[in-house]
Protein backbone atom coordinates (compact mmCIF):
# COMPACT_ATOMS: atom_id res chain seq x y z
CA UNK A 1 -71.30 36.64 -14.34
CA UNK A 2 -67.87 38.77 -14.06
CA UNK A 3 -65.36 37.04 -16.96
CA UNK A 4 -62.09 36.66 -14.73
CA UNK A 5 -60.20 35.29 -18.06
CA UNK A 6 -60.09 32.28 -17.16
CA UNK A 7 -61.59 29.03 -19.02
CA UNK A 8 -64.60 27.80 -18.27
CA UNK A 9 -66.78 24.56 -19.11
CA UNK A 10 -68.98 26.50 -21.14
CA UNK A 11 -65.95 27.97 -23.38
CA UNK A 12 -65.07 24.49 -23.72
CA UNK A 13 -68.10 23.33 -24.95
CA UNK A 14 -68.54 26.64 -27.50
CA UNK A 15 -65.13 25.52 -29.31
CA UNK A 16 -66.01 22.08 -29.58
CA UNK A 17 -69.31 22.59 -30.56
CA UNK A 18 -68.50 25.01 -33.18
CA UNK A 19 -65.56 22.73 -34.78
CA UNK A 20 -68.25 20.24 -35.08
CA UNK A 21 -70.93 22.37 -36.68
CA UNK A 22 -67.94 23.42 -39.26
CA UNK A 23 -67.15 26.71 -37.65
CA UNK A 24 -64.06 28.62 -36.88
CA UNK A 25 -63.10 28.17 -33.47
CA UNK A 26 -63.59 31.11 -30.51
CA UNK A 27 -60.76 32.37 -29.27
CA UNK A 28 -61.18 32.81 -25.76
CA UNK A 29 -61.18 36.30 -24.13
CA UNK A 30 -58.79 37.18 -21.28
CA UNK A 31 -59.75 39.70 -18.28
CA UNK A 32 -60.29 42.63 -20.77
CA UNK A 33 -62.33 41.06 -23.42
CA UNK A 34 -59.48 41.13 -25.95
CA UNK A 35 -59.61 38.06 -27.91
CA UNK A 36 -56.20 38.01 -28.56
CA UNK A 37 -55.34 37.94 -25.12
CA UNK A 38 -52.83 35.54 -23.24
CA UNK A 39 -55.60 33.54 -21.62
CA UNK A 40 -56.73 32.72 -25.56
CA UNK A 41 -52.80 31.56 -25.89
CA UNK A 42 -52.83 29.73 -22.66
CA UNK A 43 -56.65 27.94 -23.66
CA UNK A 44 -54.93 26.95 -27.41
CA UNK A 45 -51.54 25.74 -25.92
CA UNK A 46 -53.22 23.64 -23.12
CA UNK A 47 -55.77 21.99 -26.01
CA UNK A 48 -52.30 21.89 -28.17
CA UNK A 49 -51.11 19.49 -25.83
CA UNK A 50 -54.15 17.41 -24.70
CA UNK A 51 -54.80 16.27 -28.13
CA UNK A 52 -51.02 14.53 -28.40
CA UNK A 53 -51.66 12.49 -25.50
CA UNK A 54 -55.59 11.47 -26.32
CA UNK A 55 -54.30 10.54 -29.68
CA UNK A 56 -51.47 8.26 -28.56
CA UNK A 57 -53.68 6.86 -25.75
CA UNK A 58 -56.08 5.87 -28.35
CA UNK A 59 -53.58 4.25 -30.24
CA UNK A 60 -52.36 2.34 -27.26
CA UNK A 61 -56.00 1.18 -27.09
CA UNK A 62 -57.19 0.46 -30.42
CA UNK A 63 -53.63 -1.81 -31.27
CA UNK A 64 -53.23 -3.32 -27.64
CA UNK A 65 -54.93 -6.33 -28.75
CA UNK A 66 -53.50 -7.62 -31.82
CA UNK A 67 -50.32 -6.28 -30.10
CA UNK A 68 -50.76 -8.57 -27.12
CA UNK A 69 -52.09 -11.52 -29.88
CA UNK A 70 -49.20 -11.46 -32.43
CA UNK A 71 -46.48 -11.09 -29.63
CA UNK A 72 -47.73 -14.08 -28.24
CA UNK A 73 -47.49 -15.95 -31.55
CA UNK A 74 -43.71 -14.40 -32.26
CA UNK A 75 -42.88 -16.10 -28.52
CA UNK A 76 -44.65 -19.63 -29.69
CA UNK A 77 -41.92 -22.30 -29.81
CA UNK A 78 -43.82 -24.24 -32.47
CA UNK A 79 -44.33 -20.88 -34.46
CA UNK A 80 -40.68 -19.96 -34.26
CA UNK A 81 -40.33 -23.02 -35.41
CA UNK A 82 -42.19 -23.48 -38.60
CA UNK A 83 -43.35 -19.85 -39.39
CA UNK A 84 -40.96 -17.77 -37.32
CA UNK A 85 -40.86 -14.82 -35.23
CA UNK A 86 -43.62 -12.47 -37.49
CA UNK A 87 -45.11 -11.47 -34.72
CA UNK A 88 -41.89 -10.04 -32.62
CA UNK A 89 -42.48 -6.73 -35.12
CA UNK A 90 -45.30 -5.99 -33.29
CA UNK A 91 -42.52 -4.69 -30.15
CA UNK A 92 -41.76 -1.37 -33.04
CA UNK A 93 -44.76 -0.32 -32.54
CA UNK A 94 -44.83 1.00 -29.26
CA UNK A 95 -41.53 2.89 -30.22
CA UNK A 96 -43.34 4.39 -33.48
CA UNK A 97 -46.21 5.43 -30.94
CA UNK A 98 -43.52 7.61 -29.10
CA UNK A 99 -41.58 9.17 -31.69
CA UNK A 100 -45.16 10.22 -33.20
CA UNK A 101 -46.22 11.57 -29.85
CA UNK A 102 -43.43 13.17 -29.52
CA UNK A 103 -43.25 15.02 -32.73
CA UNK A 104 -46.88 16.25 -32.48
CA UNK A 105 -45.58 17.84 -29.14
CA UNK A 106 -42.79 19.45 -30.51
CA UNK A 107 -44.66 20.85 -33.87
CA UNK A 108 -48.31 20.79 -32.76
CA UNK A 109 -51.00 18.63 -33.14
CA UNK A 110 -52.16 17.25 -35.73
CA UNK A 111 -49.69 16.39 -38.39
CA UNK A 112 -51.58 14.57 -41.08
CA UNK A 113 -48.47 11.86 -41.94
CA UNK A 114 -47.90 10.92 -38.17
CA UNK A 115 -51.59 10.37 -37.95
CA UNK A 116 -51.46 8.10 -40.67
CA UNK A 117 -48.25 6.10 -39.61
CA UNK A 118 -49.68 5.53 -35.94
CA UNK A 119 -52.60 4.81 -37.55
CA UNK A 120 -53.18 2.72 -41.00
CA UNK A 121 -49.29 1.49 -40.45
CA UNK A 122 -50.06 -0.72 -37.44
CA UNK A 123 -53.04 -1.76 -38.87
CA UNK A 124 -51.41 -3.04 -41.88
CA UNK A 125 -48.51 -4.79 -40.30
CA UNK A 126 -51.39 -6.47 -38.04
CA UNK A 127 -53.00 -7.91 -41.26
CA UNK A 128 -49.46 -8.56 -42.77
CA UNK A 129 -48.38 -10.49 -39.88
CA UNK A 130 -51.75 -12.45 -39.03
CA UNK A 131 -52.13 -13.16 -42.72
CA UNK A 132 -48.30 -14.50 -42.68
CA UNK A 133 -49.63 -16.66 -39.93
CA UNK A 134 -53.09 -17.87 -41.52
CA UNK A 135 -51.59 -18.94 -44.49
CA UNK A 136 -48.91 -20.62 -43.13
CA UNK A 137 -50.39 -22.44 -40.58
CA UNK A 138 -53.32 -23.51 -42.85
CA UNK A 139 -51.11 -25.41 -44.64
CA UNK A 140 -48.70 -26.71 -42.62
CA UNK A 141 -51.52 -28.58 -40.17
CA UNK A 142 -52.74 -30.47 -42.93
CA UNK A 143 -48.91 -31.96 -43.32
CA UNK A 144 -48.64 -32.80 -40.19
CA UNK A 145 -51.84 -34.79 -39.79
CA UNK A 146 -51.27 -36.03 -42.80
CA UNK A 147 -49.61 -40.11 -42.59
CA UNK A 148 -46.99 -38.96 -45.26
CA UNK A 149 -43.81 -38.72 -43.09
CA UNK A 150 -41.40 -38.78 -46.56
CA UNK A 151 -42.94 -36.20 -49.25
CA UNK A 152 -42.98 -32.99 -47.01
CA UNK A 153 -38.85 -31.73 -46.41
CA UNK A 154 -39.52 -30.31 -43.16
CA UNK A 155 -41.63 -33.13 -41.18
CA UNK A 156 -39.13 -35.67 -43.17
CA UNK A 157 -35.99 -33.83 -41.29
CA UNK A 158 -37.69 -33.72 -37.98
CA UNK A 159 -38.61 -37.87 -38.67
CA UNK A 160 -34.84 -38.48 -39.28
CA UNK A 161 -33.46 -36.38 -36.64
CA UNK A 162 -36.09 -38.47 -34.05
CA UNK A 163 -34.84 -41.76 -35.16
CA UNK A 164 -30.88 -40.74 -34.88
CA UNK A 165 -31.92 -39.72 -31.59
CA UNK A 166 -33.87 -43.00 -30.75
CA UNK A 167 -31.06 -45.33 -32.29
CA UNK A 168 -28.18 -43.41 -29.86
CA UNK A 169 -30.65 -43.59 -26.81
CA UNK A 170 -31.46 -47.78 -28.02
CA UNK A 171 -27.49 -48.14 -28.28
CA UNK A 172 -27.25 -45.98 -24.64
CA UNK A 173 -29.21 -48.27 -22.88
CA UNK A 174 -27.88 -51.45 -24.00
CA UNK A 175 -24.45 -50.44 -23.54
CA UNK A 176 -25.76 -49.47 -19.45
CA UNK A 177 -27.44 -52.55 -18.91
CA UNK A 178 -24.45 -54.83 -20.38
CA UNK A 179 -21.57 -53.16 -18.27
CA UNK A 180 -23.90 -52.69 -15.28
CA UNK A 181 -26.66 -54.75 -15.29
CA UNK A 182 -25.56 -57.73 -13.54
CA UNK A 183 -23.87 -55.45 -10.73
CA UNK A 184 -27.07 -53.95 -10.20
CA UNK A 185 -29.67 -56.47 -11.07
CA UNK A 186 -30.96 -53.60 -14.47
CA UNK A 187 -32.79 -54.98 -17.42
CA UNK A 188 -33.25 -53.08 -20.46
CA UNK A 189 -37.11 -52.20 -19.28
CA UNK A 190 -35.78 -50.88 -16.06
CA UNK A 191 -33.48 -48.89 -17.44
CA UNK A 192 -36.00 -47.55 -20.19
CA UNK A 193 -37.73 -46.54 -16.95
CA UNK A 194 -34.97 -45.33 -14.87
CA UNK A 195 -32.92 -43.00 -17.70
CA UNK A 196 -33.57 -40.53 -20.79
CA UNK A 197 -31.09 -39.71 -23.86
CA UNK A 198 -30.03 -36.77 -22.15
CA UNK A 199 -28.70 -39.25 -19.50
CA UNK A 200 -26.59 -40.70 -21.58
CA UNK A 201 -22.34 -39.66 -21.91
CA UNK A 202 -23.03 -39.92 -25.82
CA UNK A 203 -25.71 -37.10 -25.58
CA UNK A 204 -23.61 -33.91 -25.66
CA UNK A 205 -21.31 -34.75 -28.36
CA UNK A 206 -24.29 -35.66 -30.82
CA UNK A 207 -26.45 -32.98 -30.01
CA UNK A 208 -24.44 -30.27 -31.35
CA UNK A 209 -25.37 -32.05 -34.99
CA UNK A 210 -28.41 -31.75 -34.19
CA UNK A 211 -29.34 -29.09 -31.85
CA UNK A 212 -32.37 -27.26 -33.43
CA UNK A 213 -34.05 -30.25 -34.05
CA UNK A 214 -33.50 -32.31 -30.81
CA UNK A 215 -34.11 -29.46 -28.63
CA UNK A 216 -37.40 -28.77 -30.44
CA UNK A 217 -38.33 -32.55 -30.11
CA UNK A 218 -37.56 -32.17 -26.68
CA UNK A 219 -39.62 -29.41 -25.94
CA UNK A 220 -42.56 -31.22 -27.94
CA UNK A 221 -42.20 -34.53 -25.62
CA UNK A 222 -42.45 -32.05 -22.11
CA UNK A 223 -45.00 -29.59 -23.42
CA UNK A 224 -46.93 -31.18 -25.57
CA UNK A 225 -46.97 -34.55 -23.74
CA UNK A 226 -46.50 -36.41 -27.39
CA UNK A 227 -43.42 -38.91 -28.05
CA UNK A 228 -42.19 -39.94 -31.45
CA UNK A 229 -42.86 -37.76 -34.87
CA UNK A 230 -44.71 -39.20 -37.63
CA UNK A 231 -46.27 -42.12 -35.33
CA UNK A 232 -46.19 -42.60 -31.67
CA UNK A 233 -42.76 -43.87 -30.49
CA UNK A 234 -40.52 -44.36 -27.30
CA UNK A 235 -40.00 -41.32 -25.15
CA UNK A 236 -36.62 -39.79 -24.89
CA UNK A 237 -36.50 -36.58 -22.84
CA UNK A 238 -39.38 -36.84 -20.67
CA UNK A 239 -40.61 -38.68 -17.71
CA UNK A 240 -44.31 -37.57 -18.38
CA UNK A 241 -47.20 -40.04 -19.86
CA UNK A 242 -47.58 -38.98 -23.63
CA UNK A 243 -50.68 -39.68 -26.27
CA UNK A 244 -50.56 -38.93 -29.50
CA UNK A 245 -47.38 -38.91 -32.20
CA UNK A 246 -45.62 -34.98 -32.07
CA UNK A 247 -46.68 -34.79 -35.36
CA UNK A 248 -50.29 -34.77 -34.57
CA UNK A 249 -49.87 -32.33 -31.52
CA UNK A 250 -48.36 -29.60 -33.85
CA UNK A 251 -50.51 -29.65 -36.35
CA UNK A 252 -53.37 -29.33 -32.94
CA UNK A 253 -51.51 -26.31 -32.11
CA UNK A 254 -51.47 -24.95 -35.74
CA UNK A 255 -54.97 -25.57 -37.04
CA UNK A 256 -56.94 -24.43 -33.22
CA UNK A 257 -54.24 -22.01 -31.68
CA UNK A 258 -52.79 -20.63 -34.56
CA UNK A 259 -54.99 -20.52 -37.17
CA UNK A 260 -58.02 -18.91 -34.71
CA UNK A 261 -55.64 -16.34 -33.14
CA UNK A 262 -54.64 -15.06 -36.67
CA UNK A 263 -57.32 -14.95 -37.82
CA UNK A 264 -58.74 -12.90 -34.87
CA UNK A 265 -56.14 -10.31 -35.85
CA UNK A 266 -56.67 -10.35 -39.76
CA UNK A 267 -60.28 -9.26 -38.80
CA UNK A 268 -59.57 -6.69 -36.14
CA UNK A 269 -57.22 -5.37 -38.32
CA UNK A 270 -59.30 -4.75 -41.36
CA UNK A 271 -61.92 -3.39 -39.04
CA UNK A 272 -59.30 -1.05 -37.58
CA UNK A 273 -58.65 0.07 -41.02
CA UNK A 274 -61.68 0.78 -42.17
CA UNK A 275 -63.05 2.64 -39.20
CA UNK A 276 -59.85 4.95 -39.33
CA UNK A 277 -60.17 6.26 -42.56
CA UNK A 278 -64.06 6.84 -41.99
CA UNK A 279 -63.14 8.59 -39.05
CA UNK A 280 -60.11 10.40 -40.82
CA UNK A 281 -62.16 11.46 -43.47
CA UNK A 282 -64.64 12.72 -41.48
CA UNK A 283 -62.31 14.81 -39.04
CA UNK A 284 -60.31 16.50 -41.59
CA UNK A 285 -62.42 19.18 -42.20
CA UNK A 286 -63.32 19.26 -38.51
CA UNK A 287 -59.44 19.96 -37.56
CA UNK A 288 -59.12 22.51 -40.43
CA UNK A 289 -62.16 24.93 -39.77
CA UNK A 290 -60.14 24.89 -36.17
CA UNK A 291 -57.64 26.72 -37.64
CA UNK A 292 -55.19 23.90 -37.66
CA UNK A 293 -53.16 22.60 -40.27
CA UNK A 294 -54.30 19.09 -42.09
């Protein structure tokens, strides 16, 4: 077969096969069988920059998940709420991804550090973040199911902030149905029925004391389809049937949402970490018998 300097499968497979047995890898040959040809250039420039994209697409892979998982958990209303947004972070990553493409491009491929930082960094912050959450959540859904709506700060604020909402909403009513219940024939069950605090002229003005906890109430009482806090109690922002005491629906969320999808990403992550330093430890002398810097 004439050589016509340009690459082949076979010259493929000889410099992949001979970085895995340990060997230096062929240079391929141009037209004149000069090894130091442009063709050899061309062949190491092209592999140059296939190897910055593979890597970064494998990074994309491995980290989608717990990327997907913890991003889901930072956007959680009841996590914002008692743990907070740990697993926004996980939006830097893609942006470290880039940079570390884009310096292997611009100075070759690999660079040992970059490597590492789209690597074992991700992997860490995984377990960081999912840990943050395990922890957290492991203790705070015993709380809430717990009866004990006075020794715990947190649920005692929420209690206190549902019955200063209750009491305006008790006082809203029977203020309607005295100045306009004989005109239109309203008793305080009807109007129970017919109107919610947020209804009520009162509303605005109070809930500016008491914004973060109302509006988190609120959202309980629509999404959750609870009503009260510590026990079951009157509902005050929504029209829909409700069950159990809010309480009782967090701590739900907490101990079989929460609690399962961290720690989902505390394993993947510690599998993720060991795997990649087998795997770095094992390609390191792999990339260097290339003739590549490690």
């Amino acid at each position: 077969m004439v050589d016509n300097g340009m690459t082949t499968p076979g010259m493929v497979e000889e410099y992949f096969t001979s970085i895995l047995h340990g060997e230096s890898a062929p240079i391929p040959k141009n037209g004149n069988g000069n090894g130091n040809g442009e063709n050899g250039n061309v062949f190491s420039m092209g592999y140059s920059r296939m190897l910055p994209t593979a890597f970064i697409f494998c990074c994309f892979v491995i980290f989608a998940t717990p990327m997907a998982l913890t991003i889901a958990l930072g956007y959680d209303r009841s996590v914002k709420y008692w743990i907070g947004p740990w697993g926004l972070m996980s939006f830097g990553i893609p942006v470290l991804f880039a940079l570390g493409h884009y310096v292997h491009l611009e100075r070759g491929f690999p660079r040992k550090p970059v490597v590492l930082l789209c690597t074992l960094f991700p992997a860490v912050l995984f377990l960081i973040v999912g840990d943050i959450h395990l922890s957290v959540s492991y203790d705070l859904s015993d709380q809430l199911f717990s009866t004990d709506c006075d020794t715990f700060d947190s649920k005692r604020v929420l209690e206190r902030a549902w019955e200063r909402a209750n009491d305006l909403y008790a006082k809203c009513i029977t203020t309607t149905v005295q100045n306009q219940g004989k005109k239109h024939n309203l008793t305080i069950a009807k109007a129970f029925d017919l109107y919610r605090i947020h209804h009520c002229e009162e509303y605005n003005s109070a809930l500016q004391e008491n914004k973060e906890q109302w509006d988190y109430l609120r959202h309980l009482e629509e999404q959750h389809h609870c009503s009260g806090w510590c026990e079951p109690g009157r509902r005050l922002w929504t029209y829909k049937g409700t069950r159990d005491a809010c309480s009782v629906a967090v701590g739900t969320v907490l101990r079989f949402k929460v609690q399962r999808i961290a720690m989902q990403v505390v394993v993947y992550s510690v599998v993720v970490i060991v795997l990649v330093t087998i795997v770095l430890v094992l390609v390191g002398p792999m990339i260097r018998a290339a003739g590549m810097p490690w």
